[in-house]
N, C-alpha and C. Protein backbone atom coordinates (compact mmCIF):
# COMPACT_ATOMS: atom_id res chain seq x y z
N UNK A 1 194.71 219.26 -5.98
CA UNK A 1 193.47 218.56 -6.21
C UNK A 1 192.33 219.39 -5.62
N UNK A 2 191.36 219.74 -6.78
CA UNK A 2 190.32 220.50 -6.00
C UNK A 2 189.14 219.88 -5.18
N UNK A 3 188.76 220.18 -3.92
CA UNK A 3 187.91 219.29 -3.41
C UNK A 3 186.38 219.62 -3.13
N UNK A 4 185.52 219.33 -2.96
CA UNK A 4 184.13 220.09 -2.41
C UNK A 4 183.92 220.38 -1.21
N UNK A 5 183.09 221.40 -1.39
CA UNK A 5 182.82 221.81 0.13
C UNK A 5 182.30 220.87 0.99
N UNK A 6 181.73 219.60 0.49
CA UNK A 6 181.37 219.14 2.14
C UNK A 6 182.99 218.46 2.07
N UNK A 7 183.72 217.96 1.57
CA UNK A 7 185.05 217.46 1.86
C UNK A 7 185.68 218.47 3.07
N UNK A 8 185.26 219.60 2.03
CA UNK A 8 186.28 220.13 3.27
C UNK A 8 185.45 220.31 4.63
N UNK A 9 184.16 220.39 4.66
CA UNK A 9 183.38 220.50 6.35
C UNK A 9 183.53 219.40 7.43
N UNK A 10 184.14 218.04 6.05
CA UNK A 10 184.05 216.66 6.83
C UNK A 10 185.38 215.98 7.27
N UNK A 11 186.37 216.72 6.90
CA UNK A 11 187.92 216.55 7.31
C UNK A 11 188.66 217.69 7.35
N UNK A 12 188.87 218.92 6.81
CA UNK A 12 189.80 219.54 6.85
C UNK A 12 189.07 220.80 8.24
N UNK A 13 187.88 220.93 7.59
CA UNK A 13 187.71 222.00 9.10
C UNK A 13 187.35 221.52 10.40
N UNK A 14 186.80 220.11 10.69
CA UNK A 14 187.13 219.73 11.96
C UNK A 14 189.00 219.39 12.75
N UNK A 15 189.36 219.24 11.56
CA UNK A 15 190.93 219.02 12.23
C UNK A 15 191.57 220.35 12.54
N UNK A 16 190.97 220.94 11.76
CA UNK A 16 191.65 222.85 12.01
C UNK A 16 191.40 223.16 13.16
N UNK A 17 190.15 223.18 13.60
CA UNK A 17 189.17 223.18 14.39
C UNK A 17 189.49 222.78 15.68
N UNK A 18 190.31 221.25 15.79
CA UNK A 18 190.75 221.01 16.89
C UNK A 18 192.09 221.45 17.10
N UNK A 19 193.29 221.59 15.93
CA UNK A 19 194.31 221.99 15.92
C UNK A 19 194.20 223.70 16.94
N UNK A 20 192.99 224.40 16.73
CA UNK A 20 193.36 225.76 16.97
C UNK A 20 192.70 225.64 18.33
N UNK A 21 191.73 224.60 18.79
CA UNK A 21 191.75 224.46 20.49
C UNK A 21 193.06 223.77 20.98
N UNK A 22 193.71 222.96 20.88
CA UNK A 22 195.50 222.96 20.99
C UNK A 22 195.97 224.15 21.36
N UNK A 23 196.39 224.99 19.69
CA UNK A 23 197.00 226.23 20.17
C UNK A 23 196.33 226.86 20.89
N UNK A 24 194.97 227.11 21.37
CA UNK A 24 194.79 228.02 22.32
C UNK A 24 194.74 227.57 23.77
N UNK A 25 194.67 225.89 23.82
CA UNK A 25 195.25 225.59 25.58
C UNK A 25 196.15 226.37 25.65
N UNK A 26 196.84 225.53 24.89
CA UNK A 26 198.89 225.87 24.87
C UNK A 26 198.88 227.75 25.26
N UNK A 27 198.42 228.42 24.64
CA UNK A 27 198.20 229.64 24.88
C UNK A 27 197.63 229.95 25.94
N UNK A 28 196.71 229.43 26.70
CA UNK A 28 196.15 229.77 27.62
C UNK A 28 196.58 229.07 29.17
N UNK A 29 197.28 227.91 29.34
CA UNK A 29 197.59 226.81 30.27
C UNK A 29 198.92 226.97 30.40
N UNK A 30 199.73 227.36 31.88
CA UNK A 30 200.75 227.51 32.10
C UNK A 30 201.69 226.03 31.63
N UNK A 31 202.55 225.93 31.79
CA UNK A 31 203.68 224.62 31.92
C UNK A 31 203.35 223.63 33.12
N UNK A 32 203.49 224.48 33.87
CA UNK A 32 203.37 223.71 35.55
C UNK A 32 202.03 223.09 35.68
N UNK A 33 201.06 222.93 34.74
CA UNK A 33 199.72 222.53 34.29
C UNK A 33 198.58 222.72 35.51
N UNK A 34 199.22 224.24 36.03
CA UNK A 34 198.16 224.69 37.00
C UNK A 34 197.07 226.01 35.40
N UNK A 35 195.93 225.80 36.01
CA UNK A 35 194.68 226.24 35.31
C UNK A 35 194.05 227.23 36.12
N UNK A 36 194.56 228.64 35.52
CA UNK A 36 194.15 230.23 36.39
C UNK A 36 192.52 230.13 35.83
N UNK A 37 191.26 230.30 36.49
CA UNK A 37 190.41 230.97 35.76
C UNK A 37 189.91 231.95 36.81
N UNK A 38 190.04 232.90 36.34
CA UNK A 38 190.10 234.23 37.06
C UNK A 38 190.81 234.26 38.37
N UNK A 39 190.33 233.74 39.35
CA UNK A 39 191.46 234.13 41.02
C UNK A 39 191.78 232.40 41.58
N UNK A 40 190.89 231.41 40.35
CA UNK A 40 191.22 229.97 41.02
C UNK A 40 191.64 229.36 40.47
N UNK A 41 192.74 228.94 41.01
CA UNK A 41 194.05 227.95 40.62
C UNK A 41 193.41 226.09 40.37
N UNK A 42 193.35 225.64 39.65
CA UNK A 42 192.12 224.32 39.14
C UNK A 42 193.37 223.40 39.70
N UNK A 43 193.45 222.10 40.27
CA UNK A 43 194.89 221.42 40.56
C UNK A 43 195.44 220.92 39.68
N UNK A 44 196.44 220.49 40.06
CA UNK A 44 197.07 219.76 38.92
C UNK A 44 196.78 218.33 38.27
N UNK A 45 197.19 217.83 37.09
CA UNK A 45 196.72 216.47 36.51
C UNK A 45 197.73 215.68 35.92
N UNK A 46 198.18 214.37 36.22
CA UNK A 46 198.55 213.63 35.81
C UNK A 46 197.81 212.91 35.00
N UNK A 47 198.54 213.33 33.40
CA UNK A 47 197.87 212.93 32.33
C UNK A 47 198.54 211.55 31.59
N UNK A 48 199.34 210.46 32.38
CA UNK A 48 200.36 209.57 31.56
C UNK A 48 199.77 208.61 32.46
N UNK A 49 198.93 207.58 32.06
CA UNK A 49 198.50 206.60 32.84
C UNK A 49 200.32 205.26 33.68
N UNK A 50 200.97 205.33 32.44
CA UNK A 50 202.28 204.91 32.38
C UNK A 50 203.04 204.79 33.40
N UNK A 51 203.38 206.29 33.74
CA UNK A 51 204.51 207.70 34.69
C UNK A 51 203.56 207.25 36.03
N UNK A 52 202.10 207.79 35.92
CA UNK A 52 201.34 207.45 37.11
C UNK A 52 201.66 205.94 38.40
N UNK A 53 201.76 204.74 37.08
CA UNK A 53 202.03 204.17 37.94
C UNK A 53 203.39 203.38 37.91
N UNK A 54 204.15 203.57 36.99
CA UNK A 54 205.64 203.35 37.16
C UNK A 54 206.32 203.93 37.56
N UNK A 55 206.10 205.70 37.63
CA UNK A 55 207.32 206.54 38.13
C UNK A 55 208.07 206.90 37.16
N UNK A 56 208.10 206.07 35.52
CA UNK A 56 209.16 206.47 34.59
C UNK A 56 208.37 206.91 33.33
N UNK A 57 208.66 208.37 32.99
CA UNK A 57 208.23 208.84 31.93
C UNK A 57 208.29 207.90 30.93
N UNK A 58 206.66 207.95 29.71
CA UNK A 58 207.31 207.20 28.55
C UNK A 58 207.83 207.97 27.71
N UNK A 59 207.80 207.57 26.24
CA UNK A 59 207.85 208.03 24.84
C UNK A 59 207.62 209.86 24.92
N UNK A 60 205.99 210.03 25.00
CA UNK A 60 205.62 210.34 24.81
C UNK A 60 205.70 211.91 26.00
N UNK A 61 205.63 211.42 27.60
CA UNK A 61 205.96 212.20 28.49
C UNK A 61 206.33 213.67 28.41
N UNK A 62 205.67 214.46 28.40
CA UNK A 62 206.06 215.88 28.68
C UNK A 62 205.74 216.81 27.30
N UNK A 63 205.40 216.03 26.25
CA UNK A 63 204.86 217.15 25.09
C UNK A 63 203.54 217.86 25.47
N UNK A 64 202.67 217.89 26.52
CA UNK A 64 201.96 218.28 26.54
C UNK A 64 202.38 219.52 27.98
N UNK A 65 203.35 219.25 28.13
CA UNK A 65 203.65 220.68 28.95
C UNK A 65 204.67 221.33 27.89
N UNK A 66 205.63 220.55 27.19
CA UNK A 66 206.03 221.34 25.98
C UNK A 66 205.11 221.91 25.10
N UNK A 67 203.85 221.86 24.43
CA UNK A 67 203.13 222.46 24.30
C UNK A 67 202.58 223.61 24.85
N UNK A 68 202.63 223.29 26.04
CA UNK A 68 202.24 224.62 26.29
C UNK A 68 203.11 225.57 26.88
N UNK A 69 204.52 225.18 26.96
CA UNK A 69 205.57 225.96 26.61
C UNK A 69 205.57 226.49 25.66
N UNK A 70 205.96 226.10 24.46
CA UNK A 70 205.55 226.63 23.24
C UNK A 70 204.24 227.90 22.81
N UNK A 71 203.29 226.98 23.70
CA UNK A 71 202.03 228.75 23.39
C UNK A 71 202.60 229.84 23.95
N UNK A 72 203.35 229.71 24.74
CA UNK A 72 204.39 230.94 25.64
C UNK A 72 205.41 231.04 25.02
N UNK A 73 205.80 230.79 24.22
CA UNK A 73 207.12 231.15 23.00
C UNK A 73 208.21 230.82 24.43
N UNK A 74 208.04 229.78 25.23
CA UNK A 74 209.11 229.39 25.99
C UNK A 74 209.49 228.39 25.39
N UNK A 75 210.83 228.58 24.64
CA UNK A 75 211.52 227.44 23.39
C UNK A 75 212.46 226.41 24.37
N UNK A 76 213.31 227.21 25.11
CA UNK A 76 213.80 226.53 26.25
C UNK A 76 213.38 225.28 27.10
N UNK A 77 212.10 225.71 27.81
CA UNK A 77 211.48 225.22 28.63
C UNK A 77 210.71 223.89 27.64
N UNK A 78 210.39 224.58 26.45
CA UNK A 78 209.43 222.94 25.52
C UNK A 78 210.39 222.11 25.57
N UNK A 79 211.49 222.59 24.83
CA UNK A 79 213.04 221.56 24.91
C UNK A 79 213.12 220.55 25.75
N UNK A 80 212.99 221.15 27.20
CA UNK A 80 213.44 220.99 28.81
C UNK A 80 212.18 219.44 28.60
N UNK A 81 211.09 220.28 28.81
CA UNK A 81 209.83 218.91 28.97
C UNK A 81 209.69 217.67 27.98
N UNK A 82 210.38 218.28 26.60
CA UNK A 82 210.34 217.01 25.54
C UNK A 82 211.14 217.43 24.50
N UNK A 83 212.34 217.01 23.77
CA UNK A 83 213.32 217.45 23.06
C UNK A 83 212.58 217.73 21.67
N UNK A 84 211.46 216.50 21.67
CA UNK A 84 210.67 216.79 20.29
C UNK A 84 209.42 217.50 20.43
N UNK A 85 209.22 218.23 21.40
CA UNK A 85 207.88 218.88 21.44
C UNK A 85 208.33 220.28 20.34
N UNK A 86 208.72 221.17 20.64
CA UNK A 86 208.90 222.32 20.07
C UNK A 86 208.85 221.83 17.94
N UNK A 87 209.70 220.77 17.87
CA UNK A 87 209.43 220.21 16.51
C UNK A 87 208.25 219.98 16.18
N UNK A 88 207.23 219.20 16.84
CA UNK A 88 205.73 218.76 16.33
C UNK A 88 205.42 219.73 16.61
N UNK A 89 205.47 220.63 17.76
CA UNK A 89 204.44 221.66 17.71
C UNK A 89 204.65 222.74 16.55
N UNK A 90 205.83 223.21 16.44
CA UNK A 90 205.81 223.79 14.86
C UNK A 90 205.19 223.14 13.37
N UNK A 91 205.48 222.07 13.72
CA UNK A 91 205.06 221.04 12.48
C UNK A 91 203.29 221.18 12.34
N UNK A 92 203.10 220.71 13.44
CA UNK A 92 201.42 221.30 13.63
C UNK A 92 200.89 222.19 13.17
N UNK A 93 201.59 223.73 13.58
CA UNK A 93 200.96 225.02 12.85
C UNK A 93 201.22 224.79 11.55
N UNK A 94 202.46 224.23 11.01
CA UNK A 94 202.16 224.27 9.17
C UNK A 94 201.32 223.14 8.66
N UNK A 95 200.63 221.56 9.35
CA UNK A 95 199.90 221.51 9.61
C UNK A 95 198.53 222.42 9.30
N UNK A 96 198.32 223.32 10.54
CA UNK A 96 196.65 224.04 10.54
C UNK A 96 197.07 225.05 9.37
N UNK A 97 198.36 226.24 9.06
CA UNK A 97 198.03 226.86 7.84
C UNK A 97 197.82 226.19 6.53
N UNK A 98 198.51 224.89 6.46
CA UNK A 98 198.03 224.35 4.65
C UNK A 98 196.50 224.06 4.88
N UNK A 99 195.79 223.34 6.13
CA UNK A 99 194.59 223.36 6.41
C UNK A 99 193.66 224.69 6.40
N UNK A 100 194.20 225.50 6.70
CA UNK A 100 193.19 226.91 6.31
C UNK A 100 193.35 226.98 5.22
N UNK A 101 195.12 227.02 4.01
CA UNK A 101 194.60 227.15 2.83
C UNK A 101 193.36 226.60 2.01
N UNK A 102 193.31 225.41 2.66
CA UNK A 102 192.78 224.14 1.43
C UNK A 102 191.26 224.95 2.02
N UNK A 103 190.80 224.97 2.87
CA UNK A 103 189.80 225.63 3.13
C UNK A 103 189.25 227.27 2.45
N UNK A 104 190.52 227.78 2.43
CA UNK A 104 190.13 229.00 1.63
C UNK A 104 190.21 228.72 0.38
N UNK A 105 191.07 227.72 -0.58
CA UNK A 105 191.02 228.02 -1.36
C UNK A 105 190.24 226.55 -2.45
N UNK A 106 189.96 225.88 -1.61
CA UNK A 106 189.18 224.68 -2.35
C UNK A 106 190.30 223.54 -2.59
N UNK A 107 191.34 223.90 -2.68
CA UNK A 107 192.41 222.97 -3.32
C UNK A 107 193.40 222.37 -2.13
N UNK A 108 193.61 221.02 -2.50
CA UNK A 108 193.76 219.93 -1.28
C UNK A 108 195.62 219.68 -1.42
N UNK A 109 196.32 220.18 -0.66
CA UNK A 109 197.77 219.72 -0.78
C UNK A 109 198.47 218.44 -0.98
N UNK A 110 198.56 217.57 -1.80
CA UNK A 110 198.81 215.77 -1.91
C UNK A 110 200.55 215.50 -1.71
N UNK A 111 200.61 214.81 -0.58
CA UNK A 111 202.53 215.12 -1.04
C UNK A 111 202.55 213.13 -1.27
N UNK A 112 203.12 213.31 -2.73
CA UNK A 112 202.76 211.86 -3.47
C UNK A 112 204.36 211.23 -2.96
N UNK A 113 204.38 210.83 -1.86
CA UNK A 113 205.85 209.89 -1.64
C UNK A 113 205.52 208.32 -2.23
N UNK A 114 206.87 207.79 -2.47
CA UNK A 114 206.57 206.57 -2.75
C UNK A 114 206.48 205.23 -1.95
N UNK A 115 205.84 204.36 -1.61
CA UNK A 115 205.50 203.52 -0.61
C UNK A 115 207.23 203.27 0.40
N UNK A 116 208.02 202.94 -0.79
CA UNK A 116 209.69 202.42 0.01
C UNK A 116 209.96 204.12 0.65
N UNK A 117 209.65 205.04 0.41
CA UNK A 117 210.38 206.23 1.24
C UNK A 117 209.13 206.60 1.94
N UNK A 118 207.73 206.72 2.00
CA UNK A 118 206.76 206.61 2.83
C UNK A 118 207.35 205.39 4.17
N UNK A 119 207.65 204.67 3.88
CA UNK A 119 208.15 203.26 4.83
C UNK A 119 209.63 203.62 5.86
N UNK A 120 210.17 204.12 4.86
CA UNK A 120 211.88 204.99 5.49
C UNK A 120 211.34 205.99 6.32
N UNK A 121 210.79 207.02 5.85
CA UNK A 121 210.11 208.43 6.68
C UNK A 121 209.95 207.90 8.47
N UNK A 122 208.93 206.80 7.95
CA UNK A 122 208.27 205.76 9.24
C UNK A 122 209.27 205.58 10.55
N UNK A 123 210.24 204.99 9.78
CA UNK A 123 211.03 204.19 10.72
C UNK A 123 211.85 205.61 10.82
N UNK A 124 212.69 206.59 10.19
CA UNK A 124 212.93 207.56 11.03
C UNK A 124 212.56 208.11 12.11
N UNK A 125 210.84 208.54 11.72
CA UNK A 125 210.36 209.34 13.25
C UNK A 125 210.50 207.93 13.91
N UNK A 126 210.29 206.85 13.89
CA UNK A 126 210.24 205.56 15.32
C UNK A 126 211.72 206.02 15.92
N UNK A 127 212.54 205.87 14.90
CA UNK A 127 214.06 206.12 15.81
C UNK A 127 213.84 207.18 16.16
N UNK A 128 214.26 208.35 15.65
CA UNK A 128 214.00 209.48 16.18
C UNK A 128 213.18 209.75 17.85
N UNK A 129 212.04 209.19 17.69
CA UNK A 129 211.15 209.16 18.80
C UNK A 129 211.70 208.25 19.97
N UNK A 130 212.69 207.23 19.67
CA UNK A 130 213.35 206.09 20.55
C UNK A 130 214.63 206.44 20.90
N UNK A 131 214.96 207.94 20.41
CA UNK A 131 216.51 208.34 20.52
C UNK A 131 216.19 209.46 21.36
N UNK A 132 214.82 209.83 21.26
CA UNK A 132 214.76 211.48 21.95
C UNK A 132 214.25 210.54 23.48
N UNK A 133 214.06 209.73 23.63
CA UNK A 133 213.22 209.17 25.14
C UNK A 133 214.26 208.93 26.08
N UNK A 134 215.83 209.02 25.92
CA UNK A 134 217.20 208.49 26.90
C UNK A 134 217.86 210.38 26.99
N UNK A 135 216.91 211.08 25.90
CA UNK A 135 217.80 212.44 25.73
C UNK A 135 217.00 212.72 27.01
N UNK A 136 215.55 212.67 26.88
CA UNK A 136 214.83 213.65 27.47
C UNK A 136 214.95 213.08 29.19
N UNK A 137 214.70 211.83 29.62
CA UNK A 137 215.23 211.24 30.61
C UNK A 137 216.75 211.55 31.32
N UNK A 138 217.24 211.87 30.53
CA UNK A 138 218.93 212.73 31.22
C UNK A 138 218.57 214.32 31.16
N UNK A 139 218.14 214.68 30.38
CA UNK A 139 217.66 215.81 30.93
C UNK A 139 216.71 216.51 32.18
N UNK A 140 215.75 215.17 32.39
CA UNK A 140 214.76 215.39 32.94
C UNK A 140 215.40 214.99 34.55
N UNK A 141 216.61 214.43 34.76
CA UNK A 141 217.26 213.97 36.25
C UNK A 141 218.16 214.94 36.26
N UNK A 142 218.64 215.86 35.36
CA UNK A 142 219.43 216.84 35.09
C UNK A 142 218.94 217.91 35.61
N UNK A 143 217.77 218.52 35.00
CA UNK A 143 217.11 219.87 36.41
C UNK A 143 215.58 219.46 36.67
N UNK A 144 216.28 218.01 37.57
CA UNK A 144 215.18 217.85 38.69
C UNK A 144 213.89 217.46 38.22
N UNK A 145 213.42 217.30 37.02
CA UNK A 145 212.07 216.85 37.02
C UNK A 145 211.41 215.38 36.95
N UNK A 146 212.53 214.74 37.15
CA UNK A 146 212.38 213.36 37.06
C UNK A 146 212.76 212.74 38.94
């Protein structure tokens, strides 16, 4: 589907846009979510309002140091922090490249599923996402980060 240029100024290049400040934390921000800028070490942040005050990682817990495992091509270590980080975060970059295409080339990628397998898809990632939260929790009492 071909789209116009403000289409694309008004959705596809702000999401690129933020997608490629992502990859360049992730690229730039160790794991241990200490922040070098030049000789000063910035402290650390507890970013899970959840973890903060329960003590127990949620759902969600640790993709954002898997992320930035991942900007370090540390595949291991994303694993380690979130079983599904290394997955979204790949998913993401194909994600931002169909988004640069549609930008270079005017034409908008449509993937036409049908509402009953749009609905199935759904409830996969929910399980999926409810199956990886007991993985990553035995892993995470496993080397120590829990």
């Amino acid at each position: 589907m071909r789209i116009s240029t403000r289409q694309k100024l008004t959705l596809e290049a702000p999401l690129l846009g933020l997608l490629l400040i992502v990859f360049s934390i992730s690229a730039l921000v160790a794991p241990n979510m200490h922040l070098r800028v030049g000789d000063v070490d910035l402290p650390s942040v507890v970013l899970c309002p959840f973890f903060a005050i329960t003590g127990i990682p949620c759902l969600f817990c640790g993709i954002t140091r898997s992320f930035l495992a991942m900007g370090r091509f540390d595949f291991v270590s994303a694993f380690v922090f979130h079983p599904l980080g290394p997955a979204i975060f790949l998913a993401l970059i194909a994600v931002a490249l169909v988004m640069a295409v549609t930008l270079a080339t005017g034409w908008r990628v449509r993937l036409g599923l049908l509402p009953a397998l749009r609905h199935q898809l759904v409830r996969w990632v929910i399980c999926i996402l409810v199956l990886a939260w007991p993985l990553k929790l035995a892993i995470w009492s496993h080397t120590g980060l829990l």
